[in-house]
N, C-alpha and C. Protein backbone atom coordinates (compact mmCIF):
# COMPACT_ATOMS: atom_id res chain seq x y z
N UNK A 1 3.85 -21.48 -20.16
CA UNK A 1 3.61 -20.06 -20.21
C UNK A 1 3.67 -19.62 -21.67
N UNK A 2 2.35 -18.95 -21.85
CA UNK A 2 2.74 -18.50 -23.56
C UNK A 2 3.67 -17.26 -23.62
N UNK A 3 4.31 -17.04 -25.09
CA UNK A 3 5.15 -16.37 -24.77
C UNK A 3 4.36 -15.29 -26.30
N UNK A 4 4.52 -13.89 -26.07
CA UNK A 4 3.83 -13.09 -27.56
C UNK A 4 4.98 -11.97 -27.81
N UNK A 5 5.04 -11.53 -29.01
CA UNK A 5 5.73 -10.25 -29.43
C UNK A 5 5.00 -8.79 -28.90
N UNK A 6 5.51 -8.08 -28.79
CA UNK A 6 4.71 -6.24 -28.57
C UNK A 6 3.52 -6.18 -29.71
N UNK A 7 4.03 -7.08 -30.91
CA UNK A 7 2.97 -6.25 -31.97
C UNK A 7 1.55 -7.41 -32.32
N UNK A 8 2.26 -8.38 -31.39
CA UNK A 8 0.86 -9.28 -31.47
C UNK A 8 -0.26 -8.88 -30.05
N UNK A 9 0.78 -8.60 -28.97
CA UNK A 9 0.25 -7.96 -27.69
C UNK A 9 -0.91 -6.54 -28.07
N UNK A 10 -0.14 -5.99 -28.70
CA UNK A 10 -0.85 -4.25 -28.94
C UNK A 10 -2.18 -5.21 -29.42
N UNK A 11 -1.94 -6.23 -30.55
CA UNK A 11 -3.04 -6.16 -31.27
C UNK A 11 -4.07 -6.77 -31.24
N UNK A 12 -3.73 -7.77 -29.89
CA UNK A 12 -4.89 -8.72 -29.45
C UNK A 12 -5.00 -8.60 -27.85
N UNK A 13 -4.53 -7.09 -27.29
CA UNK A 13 -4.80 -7.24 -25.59
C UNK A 13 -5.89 -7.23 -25.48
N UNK A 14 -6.88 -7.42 -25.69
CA UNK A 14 -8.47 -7.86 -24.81
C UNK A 14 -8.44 -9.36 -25.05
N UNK A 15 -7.99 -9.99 -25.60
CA UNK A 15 -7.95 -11.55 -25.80
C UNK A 15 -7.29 -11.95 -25.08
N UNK A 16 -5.85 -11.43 -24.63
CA UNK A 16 -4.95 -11.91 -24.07
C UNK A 16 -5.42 -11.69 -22.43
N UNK A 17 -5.68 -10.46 -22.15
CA UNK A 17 -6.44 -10.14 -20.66
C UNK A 17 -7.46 -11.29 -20.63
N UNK A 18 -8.30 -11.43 -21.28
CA UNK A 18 -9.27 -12.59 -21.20
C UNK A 18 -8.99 -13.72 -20.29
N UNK A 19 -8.01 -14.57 -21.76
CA UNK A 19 -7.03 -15.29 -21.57
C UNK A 19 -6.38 -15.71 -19.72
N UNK A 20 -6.05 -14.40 -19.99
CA UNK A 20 -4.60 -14.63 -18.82
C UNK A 20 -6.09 -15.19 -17.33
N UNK A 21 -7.03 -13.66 -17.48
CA UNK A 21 -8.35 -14.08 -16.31
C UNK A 21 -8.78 -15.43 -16.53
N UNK A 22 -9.08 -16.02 -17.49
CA UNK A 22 -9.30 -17.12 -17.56
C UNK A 22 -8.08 -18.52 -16.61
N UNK A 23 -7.81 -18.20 -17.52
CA UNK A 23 -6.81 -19.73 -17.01
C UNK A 23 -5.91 -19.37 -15.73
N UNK A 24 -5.18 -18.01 -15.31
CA UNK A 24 -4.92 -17.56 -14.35
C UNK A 24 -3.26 -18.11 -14.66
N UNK A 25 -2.89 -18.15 -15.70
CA UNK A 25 -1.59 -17.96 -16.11
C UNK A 25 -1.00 -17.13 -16.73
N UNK A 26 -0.06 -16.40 -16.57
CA UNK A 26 0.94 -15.15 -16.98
C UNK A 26 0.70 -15.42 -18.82
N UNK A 27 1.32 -14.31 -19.16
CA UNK A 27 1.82 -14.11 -20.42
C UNK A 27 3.34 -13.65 -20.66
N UNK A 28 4.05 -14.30 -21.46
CA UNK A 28 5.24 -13.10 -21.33
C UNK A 28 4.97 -12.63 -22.88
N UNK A 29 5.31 -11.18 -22.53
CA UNK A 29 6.05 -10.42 -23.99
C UNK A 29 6.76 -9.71 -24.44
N UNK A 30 7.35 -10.08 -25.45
CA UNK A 30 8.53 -9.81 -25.71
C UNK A 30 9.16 -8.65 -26.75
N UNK A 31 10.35 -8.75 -27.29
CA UNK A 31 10.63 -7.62 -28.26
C UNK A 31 12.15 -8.07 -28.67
N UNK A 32 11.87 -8.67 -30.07
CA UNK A 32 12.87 -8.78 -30.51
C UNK A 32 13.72 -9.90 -29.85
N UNK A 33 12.83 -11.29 -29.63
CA UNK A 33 13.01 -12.52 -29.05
C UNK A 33 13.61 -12.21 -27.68
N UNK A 34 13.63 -11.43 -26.96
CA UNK A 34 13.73 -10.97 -25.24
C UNK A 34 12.77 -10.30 -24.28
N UNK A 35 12.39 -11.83 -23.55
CA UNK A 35 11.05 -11.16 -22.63
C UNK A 35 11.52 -9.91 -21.97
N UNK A 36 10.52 -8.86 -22.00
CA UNK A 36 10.22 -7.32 -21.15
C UNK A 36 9.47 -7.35 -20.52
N UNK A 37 8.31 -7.86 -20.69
CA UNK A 37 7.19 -7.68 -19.95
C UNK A 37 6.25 -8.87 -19.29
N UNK A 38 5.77 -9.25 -18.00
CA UNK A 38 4.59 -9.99 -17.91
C UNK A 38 3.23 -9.62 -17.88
N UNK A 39 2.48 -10.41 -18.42
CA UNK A 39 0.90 -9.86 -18.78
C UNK A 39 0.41 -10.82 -17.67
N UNK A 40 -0.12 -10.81 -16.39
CA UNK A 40 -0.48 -11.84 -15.51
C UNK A 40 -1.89 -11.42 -14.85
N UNK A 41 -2.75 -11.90 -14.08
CA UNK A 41 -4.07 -11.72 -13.47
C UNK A 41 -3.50 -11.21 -12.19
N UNK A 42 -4.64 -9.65 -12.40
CA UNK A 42 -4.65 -9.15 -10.55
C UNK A 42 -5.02 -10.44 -9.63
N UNK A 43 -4.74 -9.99 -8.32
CA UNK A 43 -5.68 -10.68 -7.28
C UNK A 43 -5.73 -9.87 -6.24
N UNK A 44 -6.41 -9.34 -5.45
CA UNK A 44 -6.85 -8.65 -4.38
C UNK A 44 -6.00 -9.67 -3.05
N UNK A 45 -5.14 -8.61 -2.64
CA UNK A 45 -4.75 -9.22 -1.63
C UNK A 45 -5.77 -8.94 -0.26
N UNK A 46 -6.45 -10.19 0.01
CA UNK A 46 -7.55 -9.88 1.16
C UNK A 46 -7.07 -10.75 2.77
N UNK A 47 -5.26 -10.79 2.68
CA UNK A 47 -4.93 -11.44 4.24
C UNK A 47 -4.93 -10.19 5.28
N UNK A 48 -5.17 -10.46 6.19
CA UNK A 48 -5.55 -9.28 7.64
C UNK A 48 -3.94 -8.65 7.60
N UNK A 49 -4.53 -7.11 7.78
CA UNK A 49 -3.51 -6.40 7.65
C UNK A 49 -2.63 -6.33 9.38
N UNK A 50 -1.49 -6.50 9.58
CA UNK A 50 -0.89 -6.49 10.57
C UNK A 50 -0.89 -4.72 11.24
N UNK A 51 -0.75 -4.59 12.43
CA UNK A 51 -0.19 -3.38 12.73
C UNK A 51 1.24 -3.12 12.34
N UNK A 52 2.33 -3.91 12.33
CA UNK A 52 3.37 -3.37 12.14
C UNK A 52 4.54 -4.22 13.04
N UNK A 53 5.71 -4.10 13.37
CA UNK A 53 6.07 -4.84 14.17
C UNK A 53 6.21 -5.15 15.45
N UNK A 54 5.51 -3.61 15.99
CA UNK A 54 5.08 -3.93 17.25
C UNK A 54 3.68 -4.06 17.60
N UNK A 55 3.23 -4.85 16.51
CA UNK A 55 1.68 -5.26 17.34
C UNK A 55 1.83 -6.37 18.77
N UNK A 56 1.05 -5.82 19.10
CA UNK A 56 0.66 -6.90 20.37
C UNK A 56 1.87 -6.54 21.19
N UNK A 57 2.63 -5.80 21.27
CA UNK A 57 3.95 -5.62 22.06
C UNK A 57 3.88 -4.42 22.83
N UNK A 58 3.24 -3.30 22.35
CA UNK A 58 3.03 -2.41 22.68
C UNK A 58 1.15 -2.11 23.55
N UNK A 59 1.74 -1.69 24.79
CA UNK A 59 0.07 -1.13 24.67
C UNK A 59 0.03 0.50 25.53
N UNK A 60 -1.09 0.69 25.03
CA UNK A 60 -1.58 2.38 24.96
C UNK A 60 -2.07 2.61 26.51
N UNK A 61 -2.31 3.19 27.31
CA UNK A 61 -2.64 3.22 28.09
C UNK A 61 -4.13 4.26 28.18
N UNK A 62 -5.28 3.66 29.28
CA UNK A 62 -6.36 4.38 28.74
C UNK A 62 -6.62 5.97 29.16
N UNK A 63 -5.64 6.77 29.50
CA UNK A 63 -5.61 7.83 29.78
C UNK A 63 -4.39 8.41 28.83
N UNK A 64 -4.26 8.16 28.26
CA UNK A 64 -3.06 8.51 26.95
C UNK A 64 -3.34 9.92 26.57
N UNK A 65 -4.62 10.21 26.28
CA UNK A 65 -4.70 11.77 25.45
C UNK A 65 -5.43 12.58 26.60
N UNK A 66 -5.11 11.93 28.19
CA UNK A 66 -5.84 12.91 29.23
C UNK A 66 -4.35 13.92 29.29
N UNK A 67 -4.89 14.90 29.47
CA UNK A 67 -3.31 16.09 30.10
C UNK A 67 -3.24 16.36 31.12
N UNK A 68 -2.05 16.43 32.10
CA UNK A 68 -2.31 16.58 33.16
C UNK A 68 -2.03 18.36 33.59
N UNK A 69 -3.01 18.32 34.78
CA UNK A 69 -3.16 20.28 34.79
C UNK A 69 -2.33 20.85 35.33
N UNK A 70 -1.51 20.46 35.65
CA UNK A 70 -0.42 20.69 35.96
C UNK A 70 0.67 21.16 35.46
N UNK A 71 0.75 20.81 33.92
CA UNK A 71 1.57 20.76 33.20
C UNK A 71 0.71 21.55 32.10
N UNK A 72 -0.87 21.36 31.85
CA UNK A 72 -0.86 22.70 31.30
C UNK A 72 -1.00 24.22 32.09
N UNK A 73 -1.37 24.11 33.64
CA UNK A 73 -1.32 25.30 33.85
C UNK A 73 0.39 26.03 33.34
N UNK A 74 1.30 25.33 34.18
CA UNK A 74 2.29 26.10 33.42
C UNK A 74 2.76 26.26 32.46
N UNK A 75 2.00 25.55 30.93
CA UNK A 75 2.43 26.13 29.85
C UNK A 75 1.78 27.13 29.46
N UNK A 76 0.26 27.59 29.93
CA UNK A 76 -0.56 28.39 29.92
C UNK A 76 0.12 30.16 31.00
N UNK A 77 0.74 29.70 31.87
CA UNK A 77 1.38 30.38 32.81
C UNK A 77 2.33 31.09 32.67
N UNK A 78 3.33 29.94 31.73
CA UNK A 78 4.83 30.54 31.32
C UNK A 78 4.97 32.24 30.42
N UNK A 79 6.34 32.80 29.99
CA UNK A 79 6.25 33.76 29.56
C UNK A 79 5.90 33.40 27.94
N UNK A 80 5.53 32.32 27.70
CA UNK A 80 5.01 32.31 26.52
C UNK A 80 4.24 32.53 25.99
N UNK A 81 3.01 32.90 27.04
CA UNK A 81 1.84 33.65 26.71
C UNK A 81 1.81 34.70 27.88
N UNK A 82 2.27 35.81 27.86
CA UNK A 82 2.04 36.80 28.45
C UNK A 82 0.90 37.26 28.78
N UNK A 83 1.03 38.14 29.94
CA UNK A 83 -0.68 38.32 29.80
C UNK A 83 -1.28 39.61 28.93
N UNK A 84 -2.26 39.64 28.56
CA UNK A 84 -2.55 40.93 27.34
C UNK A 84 -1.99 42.22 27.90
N UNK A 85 -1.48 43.60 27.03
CA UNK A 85 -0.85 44.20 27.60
C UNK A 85 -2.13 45.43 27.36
């Protein structure tokens, strides 16, 4: 792993980005002989995204967002909507 100072970094980062895309090895740099920073290559993480931890454990049922009228007549009914006065 190469290792660079801040003031060689400032002064050659398009070489070093190059670099790092190229060969696909980190950079460290440093300040005052103590690594701070790594200079390393993105990568697109492209593995299939999970649902979560209950995938496949859970299932929806196919009337899920039907309402039943029953239950809205009486919220429609209740004194919560009065009738116009």
């Amino acid at each position: 792993m190469q290792i660079t100072n801040i003031s060689e970094a400032k002064a050659s980062l398009s070489f070093l980005i190059k670099q790092v895309q190229e060969t696909q090895q980190p950079i460290i740099i440093g300040k005052a002989g103590t690594p701070v920073a790594v200079l390393s290559a993105y990568s697109e993480d492209n593995s299939p995204r999970l649902g979560g931890s209950w995938e496949g454990k859970v299932k929806i049922a196919d009337d899920f967002d039907d309402t039943d009228d029953e239950i809205t007549d009486s919220f429609y009914q209740s004194s919560i909507f009065p009738d116009k006065i």
